[in-house]
Protein backbone atom coordinates (compact mmCIF):
# COMPACT_ATOMS: atom_id res chain seq x y z
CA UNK A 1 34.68 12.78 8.98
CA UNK A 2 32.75 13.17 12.03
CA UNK A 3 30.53 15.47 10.93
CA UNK A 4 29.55 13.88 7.82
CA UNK A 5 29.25 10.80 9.71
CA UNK A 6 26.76 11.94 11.99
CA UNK A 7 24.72 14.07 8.66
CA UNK A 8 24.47 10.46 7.28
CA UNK A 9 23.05 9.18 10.18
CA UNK A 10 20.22 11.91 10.07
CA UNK A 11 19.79 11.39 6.29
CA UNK A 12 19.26 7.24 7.04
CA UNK A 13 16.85 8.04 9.98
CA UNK A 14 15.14 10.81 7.17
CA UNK A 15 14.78 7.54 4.72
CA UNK A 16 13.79 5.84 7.23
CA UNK A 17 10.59 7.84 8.60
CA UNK A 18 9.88 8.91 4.41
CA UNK A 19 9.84 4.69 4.19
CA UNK A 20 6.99 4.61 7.25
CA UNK A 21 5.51 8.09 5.32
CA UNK A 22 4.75 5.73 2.77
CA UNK A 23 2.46 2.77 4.16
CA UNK A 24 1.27 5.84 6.56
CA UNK A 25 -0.64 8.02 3.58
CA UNK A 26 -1.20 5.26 1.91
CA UNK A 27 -3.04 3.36 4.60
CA UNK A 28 -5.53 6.43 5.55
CA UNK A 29 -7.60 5.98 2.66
CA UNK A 30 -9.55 3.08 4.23
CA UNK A 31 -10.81 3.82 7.40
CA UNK A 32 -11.21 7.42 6.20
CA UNK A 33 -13.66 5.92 3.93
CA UNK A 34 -15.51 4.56 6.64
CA UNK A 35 -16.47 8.00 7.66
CA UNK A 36 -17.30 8.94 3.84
CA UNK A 37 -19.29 5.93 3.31
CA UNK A 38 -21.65 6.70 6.39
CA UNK A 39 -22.60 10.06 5.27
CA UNK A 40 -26.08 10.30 4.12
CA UNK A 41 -25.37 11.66 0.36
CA UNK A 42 -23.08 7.92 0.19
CA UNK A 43 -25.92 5.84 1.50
CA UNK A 44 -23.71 3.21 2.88
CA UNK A 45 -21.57 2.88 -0.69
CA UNK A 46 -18.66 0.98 -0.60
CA UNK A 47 -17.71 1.96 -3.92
CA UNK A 48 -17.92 5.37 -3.04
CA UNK A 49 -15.58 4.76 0.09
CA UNK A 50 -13.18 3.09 -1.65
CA UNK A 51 -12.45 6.38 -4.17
CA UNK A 52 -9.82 7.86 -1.81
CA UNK A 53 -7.84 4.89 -1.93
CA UNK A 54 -8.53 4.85 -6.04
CA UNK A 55 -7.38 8.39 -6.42
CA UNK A 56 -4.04 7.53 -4.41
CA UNK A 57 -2.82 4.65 -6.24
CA UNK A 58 -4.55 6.14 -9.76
CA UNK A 59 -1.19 8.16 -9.34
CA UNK A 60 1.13 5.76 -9.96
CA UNK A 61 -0.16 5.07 -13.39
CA UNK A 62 0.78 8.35 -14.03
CA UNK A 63 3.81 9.00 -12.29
CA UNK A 64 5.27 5.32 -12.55
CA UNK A 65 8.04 5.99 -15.48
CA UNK A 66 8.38 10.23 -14.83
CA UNK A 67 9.60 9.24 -11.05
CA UNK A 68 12.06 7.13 -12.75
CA UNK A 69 13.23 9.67 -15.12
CA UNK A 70 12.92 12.57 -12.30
CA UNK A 71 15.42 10.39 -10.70
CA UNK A 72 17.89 10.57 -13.56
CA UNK A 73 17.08 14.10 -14.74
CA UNK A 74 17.30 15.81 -10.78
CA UNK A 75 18.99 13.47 -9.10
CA UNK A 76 18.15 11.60 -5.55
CA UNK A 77 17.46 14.38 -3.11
CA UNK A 78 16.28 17.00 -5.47
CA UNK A 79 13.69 13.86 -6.23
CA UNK A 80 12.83 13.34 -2.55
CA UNK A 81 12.49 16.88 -1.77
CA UNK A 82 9.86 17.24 -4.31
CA UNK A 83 8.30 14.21 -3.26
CA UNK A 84 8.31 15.29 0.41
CA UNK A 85 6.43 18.98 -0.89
CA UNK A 86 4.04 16.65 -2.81
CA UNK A 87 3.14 14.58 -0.24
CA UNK A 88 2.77 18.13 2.73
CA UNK A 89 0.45 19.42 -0.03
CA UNK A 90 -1.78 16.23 -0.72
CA UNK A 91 -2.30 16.01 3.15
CA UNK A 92 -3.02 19.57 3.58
CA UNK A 93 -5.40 19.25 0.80
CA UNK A 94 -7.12 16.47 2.73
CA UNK A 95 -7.44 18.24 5.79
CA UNK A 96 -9.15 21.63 3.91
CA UNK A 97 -11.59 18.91 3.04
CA UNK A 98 -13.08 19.22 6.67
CA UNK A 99 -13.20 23.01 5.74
CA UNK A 100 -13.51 23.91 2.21
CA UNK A 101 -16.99 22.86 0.98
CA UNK A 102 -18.41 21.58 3.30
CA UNK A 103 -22.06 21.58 3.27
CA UNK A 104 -22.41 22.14 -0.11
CA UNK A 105 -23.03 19.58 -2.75
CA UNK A 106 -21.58 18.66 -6.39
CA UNK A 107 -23.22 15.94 -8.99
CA UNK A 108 -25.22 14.83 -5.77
CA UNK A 109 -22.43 14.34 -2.94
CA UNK A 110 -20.49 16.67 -0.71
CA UNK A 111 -18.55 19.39 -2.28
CA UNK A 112 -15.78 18.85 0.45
CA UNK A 113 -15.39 15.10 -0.75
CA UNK A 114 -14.22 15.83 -4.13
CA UNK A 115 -11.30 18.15 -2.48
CA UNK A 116 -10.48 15.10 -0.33
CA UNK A 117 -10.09 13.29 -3.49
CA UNK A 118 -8.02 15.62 -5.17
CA UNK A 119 -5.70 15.31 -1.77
CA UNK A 120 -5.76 11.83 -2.07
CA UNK A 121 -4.36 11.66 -5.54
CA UNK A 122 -1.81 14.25 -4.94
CA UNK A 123 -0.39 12.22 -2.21
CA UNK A 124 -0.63 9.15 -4.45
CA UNK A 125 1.95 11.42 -6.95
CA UNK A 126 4.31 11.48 -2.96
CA UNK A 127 4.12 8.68 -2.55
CA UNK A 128 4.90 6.83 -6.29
CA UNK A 129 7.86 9.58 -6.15
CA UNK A 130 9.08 8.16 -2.78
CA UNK A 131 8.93 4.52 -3.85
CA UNK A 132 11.09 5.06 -6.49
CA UNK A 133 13.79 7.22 -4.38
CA UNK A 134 13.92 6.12 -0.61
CA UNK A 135 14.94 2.41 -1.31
CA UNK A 136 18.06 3.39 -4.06
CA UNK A 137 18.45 6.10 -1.12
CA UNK A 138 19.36 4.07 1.73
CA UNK A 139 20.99 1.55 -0.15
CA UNK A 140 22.97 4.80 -1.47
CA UNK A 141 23.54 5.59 1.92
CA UNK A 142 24.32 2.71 3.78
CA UNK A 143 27.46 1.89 0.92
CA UNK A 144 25.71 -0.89 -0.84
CA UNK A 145 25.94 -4.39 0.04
CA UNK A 146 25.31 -5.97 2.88
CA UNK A 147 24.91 -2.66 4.86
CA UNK A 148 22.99 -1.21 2.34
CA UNK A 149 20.64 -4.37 1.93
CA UNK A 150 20.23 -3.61 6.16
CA UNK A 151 19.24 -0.57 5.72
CA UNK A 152 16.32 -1.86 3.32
CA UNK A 153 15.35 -4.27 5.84
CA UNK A 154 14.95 -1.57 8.57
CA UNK A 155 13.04 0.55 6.49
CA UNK A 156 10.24 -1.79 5.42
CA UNK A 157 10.50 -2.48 8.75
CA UNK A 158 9.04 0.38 9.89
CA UNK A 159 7.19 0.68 6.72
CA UNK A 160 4.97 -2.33 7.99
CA UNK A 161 4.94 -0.97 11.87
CA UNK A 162 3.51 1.82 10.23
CA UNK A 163 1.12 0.40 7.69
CA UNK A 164 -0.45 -1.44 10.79
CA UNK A 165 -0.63 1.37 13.05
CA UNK A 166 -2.28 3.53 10.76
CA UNK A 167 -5.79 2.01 10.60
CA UNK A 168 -5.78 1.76 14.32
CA UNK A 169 -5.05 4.94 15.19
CA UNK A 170 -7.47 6.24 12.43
CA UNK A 171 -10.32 3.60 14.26
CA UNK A 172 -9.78 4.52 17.22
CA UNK A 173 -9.87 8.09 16.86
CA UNK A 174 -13.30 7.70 14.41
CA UNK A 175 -14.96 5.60 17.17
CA UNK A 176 -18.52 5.14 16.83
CA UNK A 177 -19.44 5.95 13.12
CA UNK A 178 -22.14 8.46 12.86
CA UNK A 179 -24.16 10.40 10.36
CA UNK A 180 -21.99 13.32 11.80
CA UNK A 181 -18.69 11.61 11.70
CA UNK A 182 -16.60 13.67 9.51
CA UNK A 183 -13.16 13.65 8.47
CA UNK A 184 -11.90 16.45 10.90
CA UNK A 185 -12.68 13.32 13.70
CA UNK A 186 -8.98 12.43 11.97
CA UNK A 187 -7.28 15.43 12.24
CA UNK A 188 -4.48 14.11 14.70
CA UNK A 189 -3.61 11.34 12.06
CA UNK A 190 -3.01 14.35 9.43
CA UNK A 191 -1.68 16.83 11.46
CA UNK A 192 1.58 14.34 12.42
CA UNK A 193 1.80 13.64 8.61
CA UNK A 194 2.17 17.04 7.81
CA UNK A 195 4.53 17.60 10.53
CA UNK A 196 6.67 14.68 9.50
CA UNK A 197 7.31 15.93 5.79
CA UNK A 198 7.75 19.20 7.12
CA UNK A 199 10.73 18.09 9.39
CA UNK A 200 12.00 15.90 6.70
CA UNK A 201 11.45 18.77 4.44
CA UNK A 202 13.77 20.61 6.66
CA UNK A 203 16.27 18.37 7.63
CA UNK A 204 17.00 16.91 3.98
CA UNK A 205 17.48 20.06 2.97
CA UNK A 206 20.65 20.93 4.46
CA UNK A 207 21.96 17.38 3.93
CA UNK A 208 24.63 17.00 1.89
CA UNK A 209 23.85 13.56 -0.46
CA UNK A 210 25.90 12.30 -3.79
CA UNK A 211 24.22 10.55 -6.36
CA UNK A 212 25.87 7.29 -6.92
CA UNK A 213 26.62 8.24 -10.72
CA UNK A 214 28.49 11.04 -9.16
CA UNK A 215 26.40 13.46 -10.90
CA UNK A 216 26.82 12.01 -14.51
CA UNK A 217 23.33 11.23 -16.42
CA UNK A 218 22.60 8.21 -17.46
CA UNK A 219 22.61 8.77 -21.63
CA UNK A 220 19.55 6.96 -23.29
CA UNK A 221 19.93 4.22 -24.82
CA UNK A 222 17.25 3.24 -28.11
CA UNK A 223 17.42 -0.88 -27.87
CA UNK A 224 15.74 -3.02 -30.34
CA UNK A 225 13.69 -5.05 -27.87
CA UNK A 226 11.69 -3.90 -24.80
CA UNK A 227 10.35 -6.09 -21.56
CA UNK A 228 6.87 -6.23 -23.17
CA UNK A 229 8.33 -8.35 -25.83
CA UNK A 230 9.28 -11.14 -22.64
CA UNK A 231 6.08 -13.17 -22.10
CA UNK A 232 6.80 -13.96 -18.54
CA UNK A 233 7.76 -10.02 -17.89
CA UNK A 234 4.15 -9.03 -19.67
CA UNK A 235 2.19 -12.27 -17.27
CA UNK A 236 4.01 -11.00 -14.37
CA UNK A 237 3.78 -6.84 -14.76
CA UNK A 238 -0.29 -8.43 -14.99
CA UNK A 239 0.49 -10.16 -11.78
CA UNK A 240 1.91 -7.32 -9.59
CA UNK A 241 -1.14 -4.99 -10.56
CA UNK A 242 -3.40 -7.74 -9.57
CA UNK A 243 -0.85 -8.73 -6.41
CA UNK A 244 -0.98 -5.29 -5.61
CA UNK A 245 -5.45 -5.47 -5.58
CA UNK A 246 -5.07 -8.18 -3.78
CA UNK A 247 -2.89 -6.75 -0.81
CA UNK A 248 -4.89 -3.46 -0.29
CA UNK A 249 -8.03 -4.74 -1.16
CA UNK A 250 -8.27 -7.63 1.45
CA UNK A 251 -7.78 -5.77 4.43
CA UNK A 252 -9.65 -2.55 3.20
CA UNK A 253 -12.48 -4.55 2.88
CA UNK A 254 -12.53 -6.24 5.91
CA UNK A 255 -12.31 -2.48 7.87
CA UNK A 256 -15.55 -2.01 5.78
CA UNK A 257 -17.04 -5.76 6.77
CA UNK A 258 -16.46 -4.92 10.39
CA UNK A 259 -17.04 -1.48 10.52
CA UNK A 260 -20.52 -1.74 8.93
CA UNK A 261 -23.74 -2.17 10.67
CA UNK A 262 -26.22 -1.91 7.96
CA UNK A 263 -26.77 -6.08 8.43
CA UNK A 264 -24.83 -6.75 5.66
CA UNK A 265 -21.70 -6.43 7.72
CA UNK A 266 -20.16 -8.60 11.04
CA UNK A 267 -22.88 -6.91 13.36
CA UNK A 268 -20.18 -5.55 15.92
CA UNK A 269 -20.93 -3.25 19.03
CA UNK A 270 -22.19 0.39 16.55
CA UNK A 271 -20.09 1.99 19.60
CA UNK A 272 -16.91 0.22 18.68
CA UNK A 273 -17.49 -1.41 15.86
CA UNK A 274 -15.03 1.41 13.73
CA UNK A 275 -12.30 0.66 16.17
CA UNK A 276 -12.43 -2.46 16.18
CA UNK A 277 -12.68 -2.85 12.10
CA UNK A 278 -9.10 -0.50 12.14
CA UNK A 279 -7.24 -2.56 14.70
CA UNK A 280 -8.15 -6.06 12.98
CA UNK A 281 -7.72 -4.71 9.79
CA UNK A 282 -4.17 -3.21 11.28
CA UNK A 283 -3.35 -6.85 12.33
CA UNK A 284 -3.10 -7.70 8.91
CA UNK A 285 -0.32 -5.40 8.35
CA UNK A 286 1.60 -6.64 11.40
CA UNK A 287 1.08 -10.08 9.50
CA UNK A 288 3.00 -8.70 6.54
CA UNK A 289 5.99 -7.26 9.20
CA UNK A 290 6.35 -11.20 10.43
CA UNK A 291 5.86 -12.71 6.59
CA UNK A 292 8.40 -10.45 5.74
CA UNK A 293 10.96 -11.18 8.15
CA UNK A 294 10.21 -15.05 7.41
CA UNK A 295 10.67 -14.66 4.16
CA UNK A 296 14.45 -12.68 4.93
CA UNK A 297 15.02 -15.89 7.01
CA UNK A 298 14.27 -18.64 4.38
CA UNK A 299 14.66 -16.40 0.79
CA UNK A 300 17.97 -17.81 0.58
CA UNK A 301 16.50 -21.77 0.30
CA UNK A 302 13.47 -21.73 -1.19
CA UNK A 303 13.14 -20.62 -4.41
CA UNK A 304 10.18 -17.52 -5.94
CA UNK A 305 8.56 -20.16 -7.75
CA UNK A 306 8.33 -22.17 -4.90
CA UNK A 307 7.22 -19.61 -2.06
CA UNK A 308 5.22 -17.80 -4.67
CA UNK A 309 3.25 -21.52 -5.30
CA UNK A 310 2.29 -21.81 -1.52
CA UNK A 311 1.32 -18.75 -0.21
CA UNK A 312 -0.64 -18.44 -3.31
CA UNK A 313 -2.66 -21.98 -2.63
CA UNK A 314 -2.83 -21.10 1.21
CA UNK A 315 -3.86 -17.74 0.59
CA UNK A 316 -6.51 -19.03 -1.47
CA UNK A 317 -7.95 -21.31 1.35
CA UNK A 318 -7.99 -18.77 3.99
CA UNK A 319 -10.13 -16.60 1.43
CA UNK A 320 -12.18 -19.23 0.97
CA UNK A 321 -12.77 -19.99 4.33
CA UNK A 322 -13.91 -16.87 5.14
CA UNK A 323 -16.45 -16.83 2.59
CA UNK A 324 -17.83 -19.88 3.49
CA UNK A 325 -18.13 -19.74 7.44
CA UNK A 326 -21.27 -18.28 8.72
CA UNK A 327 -19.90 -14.92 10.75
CA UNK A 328 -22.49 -16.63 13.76
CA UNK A 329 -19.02 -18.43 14.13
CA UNK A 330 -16.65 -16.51 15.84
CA UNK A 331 -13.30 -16.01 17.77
CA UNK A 332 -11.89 -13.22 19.68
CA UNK A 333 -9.08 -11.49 18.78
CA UNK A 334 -7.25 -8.91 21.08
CA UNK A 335 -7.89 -5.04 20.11
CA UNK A 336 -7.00 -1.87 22.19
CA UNK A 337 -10.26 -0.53 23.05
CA UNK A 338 -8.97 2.83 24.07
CA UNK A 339 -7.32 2.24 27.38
CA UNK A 340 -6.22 -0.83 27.45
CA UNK A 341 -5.86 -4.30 25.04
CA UNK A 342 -8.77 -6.67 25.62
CA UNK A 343 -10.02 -9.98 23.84
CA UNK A 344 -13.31 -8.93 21.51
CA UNK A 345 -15.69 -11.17 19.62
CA UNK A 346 -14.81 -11.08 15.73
CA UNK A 347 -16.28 -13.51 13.15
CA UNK A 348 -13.61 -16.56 12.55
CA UNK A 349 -13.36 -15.50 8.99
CA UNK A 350 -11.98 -12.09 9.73
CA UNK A 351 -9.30 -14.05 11.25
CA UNK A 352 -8.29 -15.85 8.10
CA UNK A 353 -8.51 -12.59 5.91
CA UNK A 354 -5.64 -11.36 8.53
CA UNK A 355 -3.63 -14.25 8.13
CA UNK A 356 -3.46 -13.44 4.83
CA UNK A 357 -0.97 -11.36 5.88
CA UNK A 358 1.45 -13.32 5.69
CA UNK A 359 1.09 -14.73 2.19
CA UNK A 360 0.72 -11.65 0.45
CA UNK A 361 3.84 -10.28 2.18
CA UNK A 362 6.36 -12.17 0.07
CA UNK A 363 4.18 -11.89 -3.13
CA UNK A 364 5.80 -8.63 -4.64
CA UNK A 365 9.55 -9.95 -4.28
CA UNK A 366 8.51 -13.20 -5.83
CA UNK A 367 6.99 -12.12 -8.80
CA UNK A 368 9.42 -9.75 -9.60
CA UNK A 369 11.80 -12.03 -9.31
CA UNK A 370 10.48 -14.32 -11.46
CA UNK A 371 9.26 -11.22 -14.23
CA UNK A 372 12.59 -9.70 -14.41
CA UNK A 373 14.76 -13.38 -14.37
CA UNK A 374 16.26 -13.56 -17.78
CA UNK A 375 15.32 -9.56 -18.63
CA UNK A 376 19.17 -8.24 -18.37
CA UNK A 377 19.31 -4.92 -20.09
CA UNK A 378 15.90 -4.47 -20.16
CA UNK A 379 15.40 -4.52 -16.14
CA UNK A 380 15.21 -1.29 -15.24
CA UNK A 381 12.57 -0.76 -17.66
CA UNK A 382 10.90 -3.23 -16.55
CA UNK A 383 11.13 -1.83 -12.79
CA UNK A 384 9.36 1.03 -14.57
CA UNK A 385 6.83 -0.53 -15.77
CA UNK A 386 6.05 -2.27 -12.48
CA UNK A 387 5.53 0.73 -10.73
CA UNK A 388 2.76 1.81 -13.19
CA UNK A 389 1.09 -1.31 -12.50
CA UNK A 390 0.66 -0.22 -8.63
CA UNK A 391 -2.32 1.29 -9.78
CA UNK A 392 -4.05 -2.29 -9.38
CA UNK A 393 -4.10 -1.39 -5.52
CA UNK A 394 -7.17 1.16 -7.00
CA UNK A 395 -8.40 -0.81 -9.47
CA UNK A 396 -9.25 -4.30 -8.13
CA UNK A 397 -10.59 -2.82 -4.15
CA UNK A 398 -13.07 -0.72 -6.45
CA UNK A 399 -14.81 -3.56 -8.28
CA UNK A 400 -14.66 -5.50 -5.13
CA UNK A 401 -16.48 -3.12 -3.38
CA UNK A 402 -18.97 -2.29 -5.92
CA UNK A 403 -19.79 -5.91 -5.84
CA UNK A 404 -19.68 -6.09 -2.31
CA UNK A 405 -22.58 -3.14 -2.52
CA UNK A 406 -24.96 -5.05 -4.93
CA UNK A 407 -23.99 -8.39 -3.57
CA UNK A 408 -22.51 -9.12 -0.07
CA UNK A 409 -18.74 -8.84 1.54
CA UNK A 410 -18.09 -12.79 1.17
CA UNK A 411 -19.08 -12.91 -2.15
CA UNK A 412 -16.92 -9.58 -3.33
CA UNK A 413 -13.82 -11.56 -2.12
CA UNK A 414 -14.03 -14.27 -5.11
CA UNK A 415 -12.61 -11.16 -6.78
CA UNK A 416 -9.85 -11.58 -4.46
CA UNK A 417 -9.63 -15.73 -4.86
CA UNK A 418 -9.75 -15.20 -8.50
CA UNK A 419 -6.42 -12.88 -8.16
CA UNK A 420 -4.65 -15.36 -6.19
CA UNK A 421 -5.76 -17.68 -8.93
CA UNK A 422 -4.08 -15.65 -11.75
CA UNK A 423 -0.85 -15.99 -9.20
CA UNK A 424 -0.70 -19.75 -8.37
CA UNK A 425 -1.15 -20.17 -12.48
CA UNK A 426 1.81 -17.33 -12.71
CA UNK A 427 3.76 -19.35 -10.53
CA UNK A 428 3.54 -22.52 -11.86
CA UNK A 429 3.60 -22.04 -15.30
CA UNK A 430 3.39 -18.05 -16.85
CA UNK A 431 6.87 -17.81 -15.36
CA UNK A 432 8.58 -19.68 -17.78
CA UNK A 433 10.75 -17.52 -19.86
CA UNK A 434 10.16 -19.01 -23.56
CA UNK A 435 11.75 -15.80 -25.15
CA UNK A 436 15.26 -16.72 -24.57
CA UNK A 437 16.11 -15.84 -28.41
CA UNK A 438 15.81 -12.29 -27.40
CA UNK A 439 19.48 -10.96 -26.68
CA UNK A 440 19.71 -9.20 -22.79
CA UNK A 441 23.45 -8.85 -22.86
């Protein structure tokens, strides 16, 4: 009893660190676009810098329903394992961009950028294949219920510690960003990745886990309906991929607002500008830890329609604010500068992008509340679906960007207003389940 007492507690703290693996790969692809952006062959492209973080969440379009069916077909830690090898091999990919093709070029850019990209998206596969395991996993683990529902809680915990440590320890490794910046500056960041899913790797291996069906496959079942056939499911699987733009596309494009010097950008210190950008734009994430843990607090009294109305209105005010205030206007904002925390000069709009933080934090729980309310039978294909609509978190930061590039950073975030638009009209009214002839049971 002991023993498998204490092999549970290593598979939880396993979950656990695969739950902060997540944010962690997924979070590189912005301020490693800072360096990709500044190389010559990019000519300050924001687009372009924004492709890593395409490629990564391009992945879940693809791997969206298979993870699902992986699950049934392999069962939970067969399904984590591979996700774990997936994810060692898109982050050794990335880092044999710093060696493989490098000074060579392809189509007009860097040979070595395309392999990045190809790292990128195989970690995107990881990571879409992790999503759909760890949080079943530890629920799995922890016995269901309230136990089980803690063990969630820690692990997006550390999800958002690590989602908001990532960009500043990626800044403050880049530093100043250079013409001869490259991505080996980041070679620390990668190097603990790989050693993580290694370890993990290891450890799960020998870990002795039951599925909760006790080993007995799901049989398919061929049902007359499907959640596309549920207006509110079809407005709100619209809503998450545009949610999902929304969250990585705000603070990935303030890290390139901050970061850049070209005049179009804040006009911070060249020297520090890159570390800076990474620790604001990590703040953001912290933001999402605290909205989080709010929302934990008050979920239980205030209804997804409701919290999904406000920080949809709010979230569109702080957007607007920062488009509106001259950057002249500023307010400091405390960032570690390398060897210690000090108070630095940001524009006051930067603050409001961060404090979007904690709207967007609540968003995905509330719409898929309100999508699946109603769905019955047809839920878990509708999780399915959802995941495949992640992809939105590639999508929406590209067009923002490429607009930011022929236009300016304020006026690429009405793409961003526009998306909290869709989810205040969501809340308020797309919501509304007016397909309740369907039968669920």
């Amino acid at each position: 009893m002991t023993t498998k007492k204490q092999g549970n507690v290593i598979a939880i703290t396993t979950m656990i660190f695969l739950f902060a693996m997540i944010s962690f790969v997924t979070n590189l692809a912005a301020p490693i676009g800072v360096i990709w952006k500044n190389q010559p062959a990019f000519e300050g492209s924001n687009f372009l810098g924004m492709l890593g973080n395409m490629m990564n969440f391009l992945a879940y379009l693809f791997m969206g329903i298979p993870a699902g069916k992986l699950l049934t077909n392999i069962g939970y830690k067969k399904t984590a394992l591979a996700a774990i090898a997936v994810g060692f091999l898109g982050v050794l990919i990335q880092f044999l961009s710093g060696i493989v093709g490098v000074g060579s070029e392809l189509f007009g850019l860097p040979t070595n950028f395309y392999v990045y990209l190809l790292g990128a998206f195989i970690a995107g596969f990881s990571v879409c294949m992790l999503n759909t395991v760890v949080n079943p996993m530890l629920n799995l683990l922890g016995g269901g219920g309230k136990k089980g529902n803690q063990l969630l809680q820690t692990g997006a915990t550390f999800n958002s510690l690590s989602a908001t440590l990532t960009p500043m320890f990626v800044g403050a490794l880049i530093g100043q960003v250079t013409v001869n910046t490259a991505i080996t500056d980041v070679n620390p960041v990668l190097y603990i990745a790989l050693a993580v899913f290694a370890a993990a790797f290891i450890i799960l291996a020998f870990i002795p886990i039951k599925d909760p069906d006790d080993g007995n496959k799901a049989t398919s079942l061929n049902f007359k309906h499907s959640p596309w056939n549920f207006r509110h499911f079809v407005l709100g699987a619209i809503g998450i991929f545009i949610y999902v733009g929304i969250e990585i596309g705000i603070p990935g494009t303030l890290n390139f607002f901050l970061a850049d010097n070209s005049g179009k950008g804040a006009g911070l210190d060249p020297v520090t500008a890159a570390g800076i950008a990474g620790f604001v734009a990590g703040t953001y994430w912290f933001m999402m830890l605290i909205g989080r843990f709010l929302g934990s607090v008050v979920g239980n009294k205030i209804s997804s329609k409701a919290m999904l109305t406000a920080v949809s209105t709010i979230g569109i005010l702080f957007v607007l604010l920062f488009v509106f205030l001259p950057t002249s206007i500023q307010t400091s904002m405390p960032v570690f500068t390398g060897a210690s925390f000090s108070m630095v000069q940001v524009p006051l709009g930067a603050l409001f992008l961060v404090l979007c933080g904690l709207c967007t934090s609540i968003m995905w729980g509330g719409i898929f509340n309100l999508a699946t309310e109603g769905l019955g039978k047809y839920t878990a294909a509708g999780s399915g679906i959802f995941m495949m609509m992640v992809v939105g978190g590639g999508i929406i930061p590209l067009i923002q960007n490429k607009i930011a590039d022929i236009t300016t950073y304020q006026i690429s975030y009405f793409v961003i207003i526009a998306g909290l638009a869709y989810l205040l009209y969501y809340a308020l009214i797309g919501c509304k389940n007016v397909n309740k002839n369907i039968p669920v049971d």
